[in-house]
PDB file of N, CA and C in Angstrom:
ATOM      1  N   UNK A   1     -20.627 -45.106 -19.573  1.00  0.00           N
ATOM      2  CA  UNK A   1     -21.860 -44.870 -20.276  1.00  0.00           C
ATOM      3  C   UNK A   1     -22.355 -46.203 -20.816  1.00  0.00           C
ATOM      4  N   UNK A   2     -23.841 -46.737 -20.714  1.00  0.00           N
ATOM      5  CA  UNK A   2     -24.257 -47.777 -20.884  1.00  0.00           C
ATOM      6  C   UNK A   2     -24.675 -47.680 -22.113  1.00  0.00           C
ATOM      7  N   UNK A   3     -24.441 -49.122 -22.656  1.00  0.00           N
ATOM      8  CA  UNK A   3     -25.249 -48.902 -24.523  1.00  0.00           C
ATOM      9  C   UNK A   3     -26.945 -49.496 -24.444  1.00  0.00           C
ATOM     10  N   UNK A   4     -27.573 -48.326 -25.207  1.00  0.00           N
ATOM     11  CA  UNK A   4     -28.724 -48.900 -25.225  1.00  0.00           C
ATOM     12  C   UNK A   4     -29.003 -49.756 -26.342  1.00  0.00           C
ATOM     13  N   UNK A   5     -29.773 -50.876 -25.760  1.00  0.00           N
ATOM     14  CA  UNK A   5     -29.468 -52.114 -26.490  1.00  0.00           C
ATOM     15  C   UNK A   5     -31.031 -51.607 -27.368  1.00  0.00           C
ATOM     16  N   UNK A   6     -32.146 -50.438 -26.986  1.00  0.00           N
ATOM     17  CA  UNK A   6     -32.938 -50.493 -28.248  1.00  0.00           C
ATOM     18  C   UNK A   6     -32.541 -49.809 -29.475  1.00  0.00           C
ATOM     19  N   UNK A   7     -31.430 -48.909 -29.192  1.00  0.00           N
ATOM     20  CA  UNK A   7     -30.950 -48.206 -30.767  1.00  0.00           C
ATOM     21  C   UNK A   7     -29.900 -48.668 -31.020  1.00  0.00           C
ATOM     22  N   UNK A   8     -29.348 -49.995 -30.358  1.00  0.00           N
ATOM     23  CA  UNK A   8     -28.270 -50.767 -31.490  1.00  0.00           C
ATOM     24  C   UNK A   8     -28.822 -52.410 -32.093  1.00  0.00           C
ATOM     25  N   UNK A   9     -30.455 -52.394 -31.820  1.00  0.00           N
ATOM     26  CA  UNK A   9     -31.238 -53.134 -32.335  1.00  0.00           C
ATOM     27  C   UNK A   9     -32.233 -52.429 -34.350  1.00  0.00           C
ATOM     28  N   UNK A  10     -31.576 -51.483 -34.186  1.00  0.00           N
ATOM     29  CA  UNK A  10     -32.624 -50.354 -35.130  1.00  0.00           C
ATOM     30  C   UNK A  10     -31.393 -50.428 -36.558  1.00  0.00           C
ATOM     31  N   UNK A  11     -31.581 -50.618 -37.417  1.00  0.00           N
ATOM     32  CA  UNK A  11     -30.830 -50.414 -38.724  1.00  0.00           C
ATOM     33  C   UNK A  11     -30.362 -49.155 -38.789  1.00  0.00           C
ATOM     34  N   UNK A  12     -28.679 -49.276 -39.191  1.00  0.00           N
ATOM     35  CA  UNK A  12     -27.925 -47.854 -38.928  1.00  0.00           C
ATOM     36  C   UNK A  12     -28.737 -46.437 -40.099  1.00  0.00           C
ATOM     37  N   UNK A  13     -29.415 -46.880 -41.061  1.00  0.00           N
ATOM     38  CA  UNK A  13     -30.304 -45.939 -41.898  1.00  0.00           C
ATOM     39  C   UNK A  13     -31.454 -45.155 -40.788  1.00  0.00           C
ATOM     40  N   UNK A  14     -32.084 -46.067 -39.590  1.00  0.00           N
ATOM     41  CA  UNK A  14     -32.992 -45.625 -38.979  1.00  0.00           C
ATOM     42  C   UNK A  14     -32.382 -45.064 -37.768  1.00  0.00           C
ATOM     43  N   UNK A  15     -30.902 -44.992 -37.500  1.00  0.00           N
ATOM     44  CA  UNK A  15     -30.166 -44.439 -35.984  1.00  0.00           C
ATOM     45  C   UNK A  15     -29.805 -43.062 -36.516  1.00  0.00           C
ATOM     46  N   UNK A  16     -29.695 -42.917 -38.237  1.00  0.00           N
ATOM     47  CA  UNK A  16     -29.748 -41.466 -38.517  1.00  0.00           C
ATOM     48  C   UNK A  16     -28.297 -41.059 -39.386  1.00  0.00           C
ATOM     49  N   UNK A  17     -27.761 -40.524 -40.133  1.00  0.00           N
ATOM     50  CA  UNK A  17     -26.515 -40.909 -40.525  1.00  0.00           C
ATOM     51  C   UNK A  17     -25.108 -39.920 -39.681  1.00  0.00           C
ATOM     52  N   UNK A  18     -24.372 -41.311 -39.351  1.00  0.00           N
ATOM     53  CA  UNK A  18     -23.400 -40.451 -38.390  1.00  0.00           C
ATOM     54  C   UNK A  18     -22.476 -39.754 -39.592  1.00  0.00           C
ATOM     55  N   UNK A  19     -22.268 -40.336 -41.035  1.00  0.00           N
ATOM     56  CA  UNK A  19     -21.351 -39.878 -42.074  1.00  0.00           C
ATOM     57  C   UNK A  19     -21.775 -38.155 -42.156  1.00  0.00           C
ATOM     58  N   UNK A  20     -22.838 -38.060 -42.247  1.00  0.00           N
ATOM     59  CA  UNK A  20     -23.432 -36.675 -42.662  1.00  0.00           C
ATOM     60  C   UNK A  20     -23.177 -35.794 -41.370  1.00  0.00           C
ATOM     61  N   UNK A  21     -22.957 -36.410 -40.103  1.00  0.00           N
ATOM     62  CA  UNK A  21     -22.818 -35.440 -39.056  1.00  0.00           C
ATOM     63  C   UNK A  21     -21.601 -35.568 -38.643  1.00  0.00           C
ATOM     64  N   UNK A  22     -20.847 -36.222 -38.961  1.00  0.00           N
ATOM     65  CA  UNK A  22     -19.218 -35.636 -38.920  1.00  0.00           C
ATOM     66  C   UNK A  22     -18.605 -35.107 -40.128  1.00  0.00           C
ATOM     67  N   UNK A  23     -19.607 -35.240 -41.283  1.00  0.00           N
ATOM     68  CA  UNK A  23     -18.960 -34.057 -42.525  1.00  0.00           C
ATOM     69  C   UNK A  23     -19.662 -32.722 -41.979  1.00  0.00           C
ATOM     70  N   UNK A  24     -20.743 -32.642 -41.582  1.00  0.00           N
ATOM     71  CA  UNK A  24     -21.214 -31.309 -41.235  1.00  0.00           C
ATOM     72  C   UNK A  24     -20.074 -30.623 -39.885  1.00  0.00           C
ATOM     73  N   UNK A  25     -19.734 -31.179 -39.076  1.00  0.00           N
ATOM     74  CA  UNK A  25     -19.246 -31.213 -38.306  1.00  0.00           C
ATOM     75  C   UNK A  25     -17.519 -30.721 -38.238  1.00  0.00           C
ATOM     76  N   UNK A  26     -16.968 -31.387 -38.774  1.00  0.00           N
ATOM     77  CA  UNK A  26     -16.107 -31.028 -39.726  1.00  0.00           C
ATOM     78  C   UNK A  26     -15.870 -29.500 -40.347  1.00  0.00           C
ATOM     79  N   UNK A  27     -16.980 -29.569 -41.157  1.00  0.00           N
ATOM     80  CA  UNK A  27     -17.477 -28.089 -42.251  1.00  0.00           C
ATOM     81  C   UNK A  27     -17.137 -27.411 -41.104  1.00  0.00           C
ATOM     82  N   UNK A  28     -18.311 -27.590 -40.305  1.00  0.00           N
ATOM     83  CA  UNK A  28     -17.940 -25.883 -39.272  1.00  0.00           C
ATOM     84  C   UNK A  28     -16.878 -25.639 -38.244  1.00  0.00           C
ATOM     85  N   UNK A  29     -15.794 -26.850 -38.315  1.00  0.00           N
ATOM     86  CA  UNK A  29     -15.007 -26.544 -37.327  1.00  0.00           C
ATOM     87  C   UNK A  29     -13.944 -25.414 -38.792  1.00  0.00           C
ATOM     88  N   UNK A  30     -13.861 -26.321 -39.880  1.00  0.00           N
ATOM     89  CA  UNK A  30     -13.215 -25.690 -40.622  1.00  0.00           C
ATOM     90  C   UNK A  30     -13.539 -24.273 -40.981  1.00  0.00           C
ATOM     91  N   UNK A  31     -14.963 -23.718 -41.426  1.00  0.00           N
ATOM     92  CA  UNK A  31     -15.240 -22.394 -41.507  1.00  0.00           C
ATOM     93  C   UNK A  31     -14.735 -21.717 -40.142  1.00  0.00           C
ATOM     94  N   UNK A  32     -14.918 -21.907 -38.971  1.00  0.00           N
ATOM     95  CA  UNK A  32     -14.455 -21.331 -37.488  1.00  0.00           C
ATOM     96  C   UNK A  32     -12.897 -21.259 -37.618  1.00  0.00           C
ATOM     97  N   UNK A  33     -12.543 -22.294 -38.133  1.00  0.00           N
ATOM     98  CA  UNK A  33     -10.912 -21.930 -38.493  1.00  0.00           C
ATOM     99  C   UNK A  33     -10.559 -20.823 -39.114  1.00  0.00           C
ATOM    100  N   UNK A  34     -11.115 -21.047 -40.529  1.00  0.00           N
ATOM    101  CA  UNK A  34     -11.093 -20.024 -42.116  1.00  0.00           C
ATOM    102  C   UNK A  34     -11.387 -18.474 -41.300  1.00  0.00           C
ATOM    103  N   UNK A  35     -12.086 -18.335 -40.393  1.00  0.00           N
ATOM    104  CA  UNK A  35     -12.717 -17.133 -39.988  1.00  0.00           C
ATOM    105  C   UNK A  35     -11.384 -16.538 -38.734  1.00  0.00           C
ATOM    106  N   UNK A  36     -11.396 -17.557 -38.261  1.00  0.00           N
ATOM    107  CA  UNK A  36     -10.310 -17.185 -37.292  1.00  0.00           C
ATOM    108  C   UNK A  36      -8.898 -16.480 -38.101  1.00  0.00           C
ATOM    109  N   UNK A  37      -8.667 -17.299 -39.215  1.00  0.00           N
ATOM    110  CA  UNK A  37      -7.621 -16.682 -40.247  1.00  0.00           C
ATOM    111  C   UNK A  37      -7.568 -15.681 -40.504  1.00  0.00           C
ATOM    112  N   UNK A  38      -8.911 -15.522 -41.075  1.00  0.00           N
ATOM    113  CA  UNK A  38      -9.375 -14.316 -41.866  1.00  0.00           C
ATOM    114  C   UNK A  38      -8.800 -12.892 -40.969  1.00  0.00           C
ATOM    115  N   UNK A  39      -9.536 -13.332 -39.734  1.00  0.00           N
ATOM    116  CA  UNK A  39      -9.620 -11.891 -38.380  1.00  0.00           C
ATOM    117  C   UNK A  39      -8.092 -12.043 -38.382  1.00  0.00           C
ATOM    118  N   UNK A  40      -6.992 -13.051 -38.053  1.00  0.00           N
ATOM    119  CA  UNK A  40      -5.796 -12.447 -37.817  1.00  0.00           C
ATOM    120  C   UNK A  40      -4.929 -11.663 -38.936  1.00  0.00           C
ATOM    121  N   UNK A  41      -5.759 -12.151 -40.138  1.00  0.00           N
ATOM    122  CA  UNK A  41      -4.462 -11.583 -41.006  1.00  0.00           C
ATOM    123  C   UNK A  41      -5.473 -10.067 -40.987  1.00  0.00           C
ATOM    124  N   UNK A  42      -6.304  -9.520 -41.097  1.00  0.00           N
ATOM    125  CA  UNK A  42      -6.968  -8.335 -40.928  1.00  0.00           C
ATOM    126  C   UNK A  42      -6.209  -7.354 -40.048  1.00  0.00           C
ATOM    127  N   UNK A  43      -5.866  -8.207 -38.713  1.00  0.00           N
ATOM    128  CA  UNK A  43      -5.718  -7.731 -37.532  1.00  0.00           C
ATOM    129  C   UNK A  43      -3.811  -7.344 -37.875  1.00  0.00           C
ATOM    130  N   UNK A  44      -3.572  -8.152 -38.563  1.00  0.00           N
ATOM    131  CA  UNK A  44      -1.426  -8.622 -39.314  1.00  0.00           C
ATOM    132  C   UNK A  44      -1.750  -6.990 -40.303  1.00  0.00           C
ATOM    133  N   UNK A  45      -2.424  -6.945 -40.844  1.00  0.00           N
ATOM    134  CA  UNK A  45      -2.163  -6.013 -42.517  1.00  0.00           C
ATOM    135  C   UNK A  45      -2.626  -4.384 -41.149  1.00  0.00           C
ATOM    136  N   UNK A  46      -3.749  -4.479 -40.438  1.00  0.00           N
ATOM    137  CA  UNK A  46      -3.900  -3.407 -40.059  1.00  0.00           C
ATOM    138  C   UNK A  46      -2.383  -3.104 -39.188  1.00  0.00           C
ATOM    139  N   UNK A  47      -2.024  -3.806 -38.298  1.00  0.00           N
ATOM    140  CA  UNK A  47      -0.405  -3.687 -37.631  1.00  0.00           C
ATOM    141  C   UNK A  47       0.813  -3.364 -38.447  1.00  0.00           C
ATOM    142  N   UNK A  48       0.220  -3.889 -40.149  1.00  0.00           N
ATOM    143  CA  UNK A  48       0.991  -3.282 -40.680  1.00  0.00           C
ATOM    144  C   UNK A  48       1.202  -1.769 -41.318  1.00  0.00           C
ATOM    145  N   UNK A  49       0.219  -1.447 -41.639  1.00  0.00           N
ATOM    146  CA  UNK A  49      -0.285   0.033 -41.743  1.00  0.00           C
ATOM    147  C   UNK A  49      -0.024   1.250 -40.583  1.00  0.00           C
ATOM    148  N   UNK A  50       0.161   0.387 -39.459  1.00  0.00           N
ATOM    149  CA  UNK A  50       0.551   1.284 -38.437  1.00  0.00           C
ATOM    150  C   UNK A  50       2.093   1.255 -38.121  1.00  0.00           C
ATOM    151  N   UNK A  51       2.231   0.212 -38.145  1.00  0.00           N
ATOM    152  CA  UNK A  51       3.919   0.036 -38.506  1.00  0.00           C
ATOM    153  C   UNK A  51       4.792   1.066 -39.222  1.00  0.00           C
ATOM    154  N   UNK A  52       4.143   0.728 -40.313  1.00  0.00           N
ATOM    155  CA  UNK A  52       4.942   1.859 -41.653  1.00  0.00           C
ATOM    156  C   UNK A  52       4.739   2.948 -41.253  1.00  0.00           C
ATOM    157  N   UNK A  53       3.564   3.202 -40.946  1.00  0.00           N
ATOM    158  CA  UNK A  53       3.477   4.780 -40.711  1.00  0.00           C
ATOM    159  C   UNK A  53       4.358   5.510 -39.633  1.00  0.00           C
ATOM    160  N   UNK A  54       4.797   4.690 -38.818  1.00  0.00           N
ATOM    161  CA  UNK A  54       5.793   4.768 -37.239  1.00  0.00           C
ATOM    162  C   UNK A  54       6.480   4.819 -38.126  1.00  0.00           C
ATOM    163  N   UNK A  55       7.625   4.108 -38.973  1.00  0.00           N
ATOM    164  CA  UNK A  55       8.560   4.331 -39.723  1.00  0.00           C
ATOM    165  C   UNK A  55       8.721   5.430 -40.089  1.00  0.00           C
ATOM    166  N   UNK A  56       7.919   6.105 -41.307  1.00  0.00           N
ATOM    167  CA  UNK A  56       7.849   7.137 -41.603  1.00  0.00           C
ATOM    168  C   UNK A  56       7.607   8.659 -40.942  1.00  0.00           C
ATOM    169  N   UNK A  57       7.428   8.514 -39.905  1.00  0.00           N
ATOM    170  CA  UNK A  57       7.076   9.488 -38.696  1.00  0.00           C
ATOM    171  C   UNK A  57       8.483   9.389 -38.182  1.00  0.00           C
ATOM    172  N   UNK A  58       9.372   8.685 -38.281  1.00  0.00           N
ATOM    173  CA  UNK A  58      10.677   8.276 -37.069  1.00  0.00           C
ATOM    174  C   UNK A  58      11.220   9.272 -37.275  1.00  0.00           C
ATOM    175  N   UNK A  59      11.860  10.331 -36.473  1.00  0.00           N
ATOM    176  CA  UNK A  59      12.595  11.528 -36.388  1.00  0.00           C
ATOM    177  C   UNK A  59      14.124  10.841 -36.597  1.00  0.00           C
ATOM    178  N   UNK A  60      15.407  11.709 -37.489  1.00  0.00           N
ATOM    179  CA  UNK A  60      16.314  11.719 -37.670  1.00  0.00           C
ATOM    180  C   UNK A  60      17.212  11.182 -36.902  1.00  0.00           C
ATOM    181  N   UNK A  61      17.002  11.760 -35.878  1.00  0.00           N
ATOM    182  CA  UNK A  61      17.293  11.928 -34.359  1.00  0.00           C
ATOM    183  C   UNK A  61      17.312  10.442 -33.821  1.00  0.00           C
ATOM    184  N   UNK A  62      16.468   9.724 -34.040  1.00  0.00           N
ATOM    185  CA  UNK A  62      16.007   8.430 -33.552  1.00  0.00           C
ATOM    186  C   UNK A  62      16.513   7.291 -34.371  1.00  0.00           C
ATOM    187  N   UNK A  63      16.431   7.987 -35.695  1.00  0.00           N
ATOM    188  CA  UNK A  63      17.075   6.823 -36.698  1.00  0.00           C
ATOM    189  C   UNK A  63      19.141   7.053 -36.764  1.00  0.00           C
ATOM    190  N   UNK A  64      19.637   8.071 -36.300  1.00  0.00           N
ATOM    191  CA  UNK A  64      20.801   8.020 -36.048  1.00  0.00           C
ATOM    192  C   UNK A  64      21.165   7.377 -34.531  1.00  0.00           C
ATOM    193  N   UNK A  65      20.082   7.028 -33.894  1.00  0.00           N
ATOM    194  CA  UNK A  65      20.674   6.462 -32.398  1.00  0.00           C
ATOM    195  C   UNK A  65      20.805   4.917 -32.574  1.00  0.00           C
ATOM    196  N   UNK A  66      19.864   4.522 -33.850  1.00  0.00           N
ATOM    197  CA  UNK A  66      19.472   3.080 -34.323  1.00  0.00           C
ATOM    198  C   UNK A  66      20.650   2.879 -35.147  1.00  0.00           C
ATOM    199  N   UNK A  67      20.883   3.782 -36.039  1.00  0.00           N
ATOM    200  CA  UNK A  67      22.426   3.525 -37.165  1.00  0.00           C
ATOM    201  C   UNK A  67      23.721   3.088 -35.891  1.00  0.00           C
ATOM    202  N   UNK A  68      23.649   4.573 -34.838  1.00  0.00           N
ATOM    203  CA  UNK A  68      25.120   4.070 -34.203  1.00  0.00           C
ATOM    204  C   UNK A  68      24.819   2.586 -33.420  1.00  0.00           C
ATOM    205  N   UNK A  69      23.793   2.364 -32.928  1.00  0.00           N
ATOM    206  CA  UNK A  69      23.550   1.261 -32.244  1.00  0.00           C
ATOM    207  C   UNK A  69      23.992  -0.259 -32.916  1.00  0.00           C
ATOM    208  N   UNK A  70      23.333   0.034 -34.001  1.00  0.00           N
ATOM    209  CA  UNK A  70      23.436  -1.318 -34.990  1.00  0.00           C
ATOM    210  C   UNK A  70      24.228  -1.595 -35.538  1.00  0.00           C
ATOM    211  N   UNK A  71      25.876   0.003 -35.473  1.00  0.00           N
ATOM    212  CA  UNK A  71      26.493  -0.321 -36.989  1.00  0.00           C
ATOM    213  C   UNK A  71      25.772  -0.606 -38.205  1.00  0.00           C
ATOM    214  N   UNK A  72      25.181   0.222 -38.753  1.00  0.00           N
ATOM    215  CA  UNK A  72      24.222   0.290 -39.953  1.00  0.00           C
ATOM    216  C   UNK A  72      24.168   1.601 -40.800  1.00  0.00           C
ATOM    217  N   UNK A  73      24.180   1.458 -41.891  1.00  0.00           N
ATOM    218  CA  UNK A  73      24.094   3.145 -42.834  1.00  0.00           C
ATOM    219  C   UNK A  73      22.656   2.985 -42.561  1.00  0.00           C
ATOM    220  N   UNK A  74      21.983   4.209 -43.274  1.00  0.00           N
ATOM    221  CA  UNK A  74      20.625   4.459 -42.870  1.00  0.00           C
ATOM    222  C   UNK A  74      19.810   3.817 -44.351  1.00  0.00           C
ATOM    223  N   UNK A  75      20.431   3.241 -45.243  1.00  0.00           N
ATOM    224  CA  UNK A  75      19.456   2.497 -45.828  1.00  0.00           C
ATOM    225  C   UNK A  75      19.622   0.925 -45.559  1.00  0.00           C
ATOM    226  N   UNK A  76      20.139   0.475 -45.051  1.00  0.00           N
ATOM    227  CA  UNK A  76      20.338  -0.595 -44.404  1.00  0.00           C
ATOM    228  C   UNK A  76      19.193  -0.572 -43.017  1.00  0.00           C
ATOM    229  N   UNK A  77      19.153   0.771 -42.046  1.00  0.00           N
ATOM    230  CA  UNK A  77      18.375   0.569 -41.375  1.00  0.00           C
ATOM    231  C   UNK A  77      17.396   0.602 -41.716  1.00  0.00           C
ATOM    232  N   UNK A  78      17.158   1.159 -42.807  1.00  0.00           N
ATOM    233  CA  UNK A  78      15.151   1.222 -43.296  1.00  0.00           C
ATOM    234  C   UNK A  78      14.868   0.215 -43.753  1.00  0.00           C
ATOM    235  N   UNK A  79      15.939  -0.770 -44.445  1.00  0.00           N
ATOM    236  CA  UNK A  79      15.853  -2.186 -45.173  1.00  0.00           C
ATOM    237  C   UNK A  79      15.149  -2.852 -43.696  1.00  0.00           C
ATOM    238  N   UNK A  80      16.244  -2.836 -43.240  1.00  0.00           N
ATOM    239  CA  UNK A  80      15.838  -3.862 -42.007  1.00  0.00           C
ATOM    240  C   UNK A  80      14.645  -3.461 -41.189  1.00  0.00           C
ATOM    241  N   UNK A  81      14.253  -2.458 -40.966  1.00  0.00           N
ATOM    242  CA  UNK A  81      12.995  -1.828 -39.620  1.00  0.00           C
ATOM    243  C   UNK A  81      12.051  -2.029 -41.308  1.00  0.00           C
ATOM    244  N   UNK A  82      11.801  -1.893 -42.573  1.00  0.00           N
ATOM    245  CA  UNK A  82      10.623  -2.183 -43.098  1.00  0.00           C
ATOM    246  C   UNK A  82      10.672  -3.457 -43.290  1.00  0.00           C
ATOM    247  N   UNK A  83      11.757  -4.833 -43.257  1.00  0.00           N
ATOM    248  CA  UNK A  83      11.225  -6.322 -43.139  1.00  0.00           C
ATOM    249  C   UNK A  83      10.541  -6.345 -42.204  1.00  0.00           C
ATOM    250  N   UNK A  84      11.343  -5.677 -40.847  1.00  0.00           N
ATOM    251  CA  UNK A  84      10.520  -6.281 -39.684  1.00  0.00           C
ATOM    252  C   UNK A  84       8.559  -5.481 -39.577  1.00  0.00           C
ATOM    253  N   UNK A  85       8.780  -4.638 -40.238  1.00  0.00           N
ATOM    254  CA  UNK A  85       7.894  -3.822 -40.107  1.00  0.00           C
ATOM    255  C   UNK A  85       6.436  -4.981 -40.904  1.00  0.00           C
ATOM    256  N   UNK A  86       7.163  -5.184 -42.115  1.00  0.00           N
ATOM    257  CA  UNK A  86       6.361  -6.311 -42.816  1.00  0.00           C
ATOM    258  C   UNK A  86       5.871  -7.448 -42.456  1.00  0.00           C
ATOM    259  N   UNK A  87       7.080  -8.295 -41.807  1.00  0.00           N
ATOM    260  CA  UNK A  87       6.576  -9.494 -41.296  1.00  0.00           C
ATOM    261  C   UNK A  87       6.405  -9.592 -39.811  1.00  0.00           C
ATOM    262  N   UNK A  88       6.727  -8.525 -38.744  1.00  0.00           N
ATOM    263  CA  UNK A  88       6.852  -8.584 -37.377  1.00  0.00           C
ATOM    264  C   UNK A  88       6.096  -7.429 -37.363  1.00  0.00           C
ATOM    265  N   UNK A  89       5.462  -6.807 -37.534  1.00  0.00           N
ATOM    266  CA  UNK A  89       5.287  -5.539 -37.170  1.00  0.00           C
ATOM    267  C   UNK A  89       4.724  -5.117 -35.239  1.00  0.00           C
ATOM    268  N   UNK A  90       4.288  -6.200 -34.454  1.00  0.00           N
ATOM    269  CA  UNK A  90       3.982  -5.795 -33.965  1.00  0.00           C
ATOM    270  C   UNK A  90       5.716  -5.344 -32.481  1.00  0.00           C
ATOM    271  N   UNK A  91       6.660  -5.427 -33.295  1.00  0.00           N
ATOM    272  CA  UNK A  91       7.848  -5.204 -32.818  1.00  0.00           C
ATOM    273  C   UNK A  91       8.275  -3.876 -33.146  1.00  0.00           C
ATOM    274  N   UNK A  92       7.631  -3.585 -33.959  1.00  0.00           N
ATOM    275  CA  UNK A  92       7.584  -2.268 -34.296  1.00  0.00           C
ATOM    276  C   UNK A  92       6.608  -0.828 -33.519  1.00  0.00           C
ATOM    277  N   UNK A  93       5.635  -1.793 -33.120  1.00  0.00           N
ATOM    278  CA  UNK A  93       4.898  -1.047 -32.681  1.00  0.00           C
ATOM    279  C   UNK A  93       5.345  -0.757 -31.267  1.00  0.00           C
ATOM    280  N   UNK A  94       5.765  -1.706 -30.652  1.00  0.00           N
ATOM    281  CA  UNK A  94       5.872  -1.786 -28.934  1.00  0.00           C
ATOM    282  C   UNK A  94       7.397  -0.772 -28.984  1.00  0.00           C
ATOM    283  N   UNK A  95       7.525  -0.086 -29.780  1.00  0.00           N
ATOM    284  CA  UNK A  95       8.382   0.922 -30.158  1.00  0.00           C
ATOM    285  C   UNK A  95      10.231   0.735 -30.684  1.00  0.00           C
ATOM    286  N   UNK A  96      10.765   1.661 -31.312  1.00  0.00           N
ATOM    287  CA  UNK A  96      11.628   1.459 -32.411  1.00  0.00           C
ATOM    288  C   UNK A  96      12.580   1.806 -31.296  1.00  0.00           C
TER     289      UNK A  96
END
């Protein structure tokens, strides 16, 4: 790319300010970030709501195949399936 020699003849006040367009610039990559955040943790708390509720739906039946499996009493297994439920949930979902 060639430099044009008439706008690096022009005082940097009259080429326009590059400071103001990489703070603007900046701004909106950061709001596009902030927003992107926003939608995953929306998307984290709703996975979690569905999570728990799978928990609480889990038949007896299902949570004694998880106890013999794991070596686990059954509040040990609810300890553990509601961390994961909390911070992993979508491991929860793709089924218990």
């Amino acid at each position: 790319m060639a430099l044009d020699h008439g706008i690096l003849n022009l005082p940097l006040k009259a080429r326009g300010n590059i400071h103001a367009e990489l703070d603007r610039y900046k701004a909106e990559k950061a709001a596009d970030k902030k927003a992107a955040a926003r939608e995953l943790a929306a998307l984290h708390k709703e996975q979690q709501a569905l999570a728990k509720q799978k928990l609480a739906e889990m038949s007896d039946e299902r949570a004694q195949q998880l106890m013999k499996k794991l070596n686990m009493t059954r509040s040990q297994l609810d300890k553990e399936l509601n961390s994961i439920a909390h911070w992993r949930p979508a491991v929860i979902l793709r089924g218990i």
